[in-house]
Protein backbone atom coordinates (compact mmCIF):
# COMPACT_ATOMS: atom_id res chain seq x y z
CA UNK A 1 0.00 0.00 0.00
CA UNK A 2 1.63 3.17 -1.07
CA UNK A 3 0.47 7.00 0.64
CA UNK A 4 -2.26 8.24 -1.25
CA UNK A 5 -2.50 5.76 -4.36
CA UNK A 6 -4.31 7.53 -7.19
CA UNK A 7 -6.25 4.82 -9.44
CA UNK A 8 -4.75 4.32 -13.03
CA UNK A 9 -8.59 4.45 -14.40
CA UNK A 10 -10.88 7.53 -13.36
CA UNK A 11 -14.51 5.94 -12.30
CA UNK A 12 -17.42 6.94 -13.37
CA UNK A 13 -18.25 9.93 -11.99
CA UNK A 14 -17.87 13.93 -11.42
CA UNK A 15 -14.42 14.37 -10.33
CA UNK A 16 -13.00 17.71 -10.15
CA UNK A 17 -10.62 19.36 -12.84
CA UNK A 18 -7.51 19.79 -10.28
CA UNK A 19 -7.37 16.18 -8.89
CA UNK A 20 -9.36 12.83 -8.77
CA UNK A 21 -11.87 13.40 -5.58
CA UNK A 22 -15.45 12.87 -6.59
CA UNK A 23 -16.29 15.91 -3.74
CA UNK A 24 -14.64 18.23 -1.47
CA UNK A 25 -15.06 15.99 1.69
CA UNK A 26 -13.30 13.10 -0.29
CA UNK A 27 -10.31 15.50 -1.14
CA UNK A 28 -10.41 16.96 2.38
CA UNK A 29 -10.21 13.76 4.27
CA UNK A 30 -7.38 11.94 1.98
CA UNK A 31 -5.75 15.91 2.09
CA UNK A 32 -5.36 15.04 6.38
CA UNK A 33 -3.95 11.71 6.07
CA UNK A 34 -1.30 12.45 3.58
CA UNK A 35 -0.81 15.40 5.71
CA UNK A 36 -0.50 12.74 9.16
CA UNK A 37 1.83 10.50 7.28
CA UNK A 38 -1.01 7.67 6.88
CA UNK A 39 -0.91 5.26 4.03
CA UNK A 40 -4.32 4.37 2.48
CA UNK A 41 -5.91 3.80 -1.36
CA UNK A 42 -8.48 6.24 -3.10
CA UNK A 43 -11.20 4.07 -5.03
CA UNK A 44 -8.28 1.41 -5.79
CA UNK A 45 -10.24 -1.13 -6.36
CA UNK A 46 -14.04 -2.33 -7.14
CA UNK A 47 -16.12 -4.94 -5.02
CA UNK A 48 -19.61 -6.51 -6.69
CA UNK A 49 -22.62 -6.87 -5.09
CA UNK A 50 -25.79 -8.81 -5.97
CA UNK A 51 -29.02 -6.85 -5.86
CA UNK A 52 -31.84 -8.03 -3.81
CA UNK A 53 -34.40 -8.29 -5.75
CA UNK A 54 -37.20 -10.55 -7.29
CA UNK A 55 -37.69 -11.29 -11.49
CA UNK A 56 -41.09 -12.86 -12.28
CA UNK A 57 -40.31 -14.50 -15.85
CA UNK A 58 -43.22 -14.25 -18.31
CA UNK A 59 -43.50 -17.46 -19.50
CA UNK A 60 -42.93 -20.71 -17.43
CA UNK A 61 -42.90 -24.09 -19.72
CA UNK A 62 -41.77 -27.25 -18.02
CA UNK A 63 -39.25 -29.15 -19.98
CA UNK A 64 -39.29 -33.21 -20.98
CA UNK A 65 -36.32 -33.28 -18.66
CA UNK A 66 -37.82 -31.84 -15.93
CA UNK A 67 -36.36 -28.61 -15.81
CA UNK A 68 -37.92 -25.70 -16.24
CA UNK A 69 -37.80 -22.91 -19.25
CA UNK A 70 -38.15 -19.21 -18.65
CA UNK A 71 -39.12 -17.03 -21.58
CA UNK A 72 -39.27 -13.11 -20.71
CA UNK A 73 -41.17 -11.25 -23.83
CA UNK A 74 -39.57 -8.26 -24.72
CA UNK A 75 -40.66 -5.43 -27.17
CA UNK A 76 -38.30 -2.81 -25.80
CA UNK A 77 -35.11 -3.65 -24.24
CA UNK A 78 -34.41 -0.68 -21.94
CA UNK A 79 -31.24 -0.34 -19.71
CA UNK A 80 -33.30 -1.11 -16.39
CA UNK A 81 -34.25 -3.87 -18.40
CA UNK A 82 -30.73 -5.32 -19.64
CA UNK A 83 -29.32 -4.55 -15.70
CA UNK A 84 -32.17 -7.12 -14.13
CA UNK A 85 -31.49 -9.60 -16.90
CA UNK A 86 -27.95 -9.09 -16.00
CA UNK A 87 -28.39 -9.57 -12.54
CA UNK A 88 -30.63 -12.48 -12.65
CA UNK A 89 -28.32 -14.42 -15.08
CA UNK A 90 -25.13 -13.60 -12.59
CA UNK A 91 -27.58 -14.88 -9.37
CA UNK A 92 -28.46 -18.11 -11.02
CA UNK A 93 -26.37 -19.19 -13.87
CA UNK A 94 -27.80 -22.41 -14.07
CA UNK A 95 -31.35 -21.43 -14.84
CA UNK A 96 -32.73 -21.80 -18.55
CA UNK A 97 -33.84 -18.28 -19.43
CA UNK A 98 -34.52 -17.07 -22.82
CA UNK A 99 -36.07 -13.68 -24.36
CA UNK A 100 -38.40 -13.58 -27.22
CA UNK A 101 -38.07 -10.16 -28.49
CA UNK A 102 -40.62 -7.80 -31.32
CA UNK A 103 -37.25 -7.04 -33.09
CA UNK A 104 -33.88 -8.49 -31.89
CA UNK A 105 -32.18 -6.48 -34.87
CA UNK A 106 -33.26 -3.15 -32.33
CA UNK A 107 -30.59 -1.11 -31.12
CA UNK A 108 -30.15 -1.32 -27.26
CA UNK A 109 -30.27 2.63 -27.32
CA UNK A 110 -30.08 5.69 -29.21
CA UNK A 111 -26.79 5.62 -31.58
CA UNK A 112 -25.51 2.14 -30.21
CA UNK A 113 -24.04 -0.42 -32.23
CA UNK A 114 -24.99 -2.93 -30.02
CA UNK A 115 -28.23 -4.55 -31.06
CA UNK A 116 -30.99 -6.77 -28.43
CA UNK A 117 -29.04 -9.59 -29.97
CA UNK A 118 -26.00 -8.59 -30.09
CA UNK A 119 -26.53 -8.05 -25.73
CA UNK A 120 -27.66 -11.34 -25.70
CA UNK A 121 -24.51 -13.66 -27.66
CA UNK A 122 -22.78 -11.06 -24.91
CA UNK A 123 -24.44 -12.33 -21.34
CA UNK A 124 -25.28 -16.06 -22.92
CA UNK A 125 -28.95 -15.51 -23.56
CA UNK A 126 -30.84 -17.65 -26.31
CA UNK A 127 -33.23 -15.41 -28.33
CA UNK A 128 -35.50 -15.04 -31.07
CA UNK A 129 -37.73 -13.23 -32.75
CA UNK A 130 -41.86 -12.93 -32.30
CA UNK A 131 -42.65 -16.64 -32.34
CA UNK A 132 -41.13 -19.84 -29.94
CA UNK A 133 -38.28 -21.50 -32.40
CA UNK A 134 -39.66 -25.33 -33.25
CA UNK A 135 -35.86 -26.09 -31.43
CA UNK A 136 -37.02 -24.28 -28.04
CA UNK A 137 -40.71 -26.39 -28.77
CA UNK A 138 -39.40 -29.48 -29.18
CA UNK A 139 -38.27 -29.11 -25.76
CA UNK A 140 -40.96 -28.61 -24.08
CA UNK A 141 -43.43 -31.26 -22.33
CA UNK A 142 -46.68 -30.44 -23.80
């Protein structure tokens, strides 16, 4: 631990123009350790954290292997959206959830390159387009 470590990468964030403090407290505090000889990181490193929170899926189909398959219908894909999706794939990895979207060719947002299924090949969603694939149906235990 070096005295007053700056991080190589500035997070998100307003920081001010003179140095790296998100507010004047921050700066003021790290200013009196430096100034009492104390050795300590600023914002050095980043810790996750799961959000507590419940996802009702849309559509619930019980496969012929027992296990179950979660569809969630989506016309638009907003970011509140793509953060729970997130999250709910990172608290349970091993459940089957797919998305069934209007348009998958959408872009996520204004001016993105990203499209709704680009996002999903990037968190390890299946999707499709408007109608259940005959692959997902075949699946299924009717």
């Amino acid at each position: 631990m070096t005295k007053g470590k700056q991080p190589k990468k500035k997070p998100r964030g307003k920081r001010s123009r003179k140095d790296n403090y998100r507010s004047g407290f921050e700066r003021t505090f790290c200013g009196e350790l430096k100034q009492r000889d104390i050795q300590f990181e600023y914002e050095s490193e980043k810790i996750k954290y799961t959000v507590d929170r419940t996802y009702n899926p849309d559509v619930i189909f019980r496969k012929k292997s027992g296990e179950l398959l979660y569809v969630e219908l989506k016309g638009f894909f907003d970011k509140a959206s793509q953060n729970k999706m997130k999250w709910v794939k990172q608290s349970n990895p091993d459940l089957d959830i797919r998305i069934i979207f209007m348009d998958s060719s959408k872009k996520i947002h204004k001016g993105a390159k990203m499209s709704y299924a680009d996002w999903c090949r990037k968190y390890g969603y299946k999707f499709s387009d408007k109608r259940m694939p005959s692959t997902w149906l075949k699946e299924i235990d009717r």
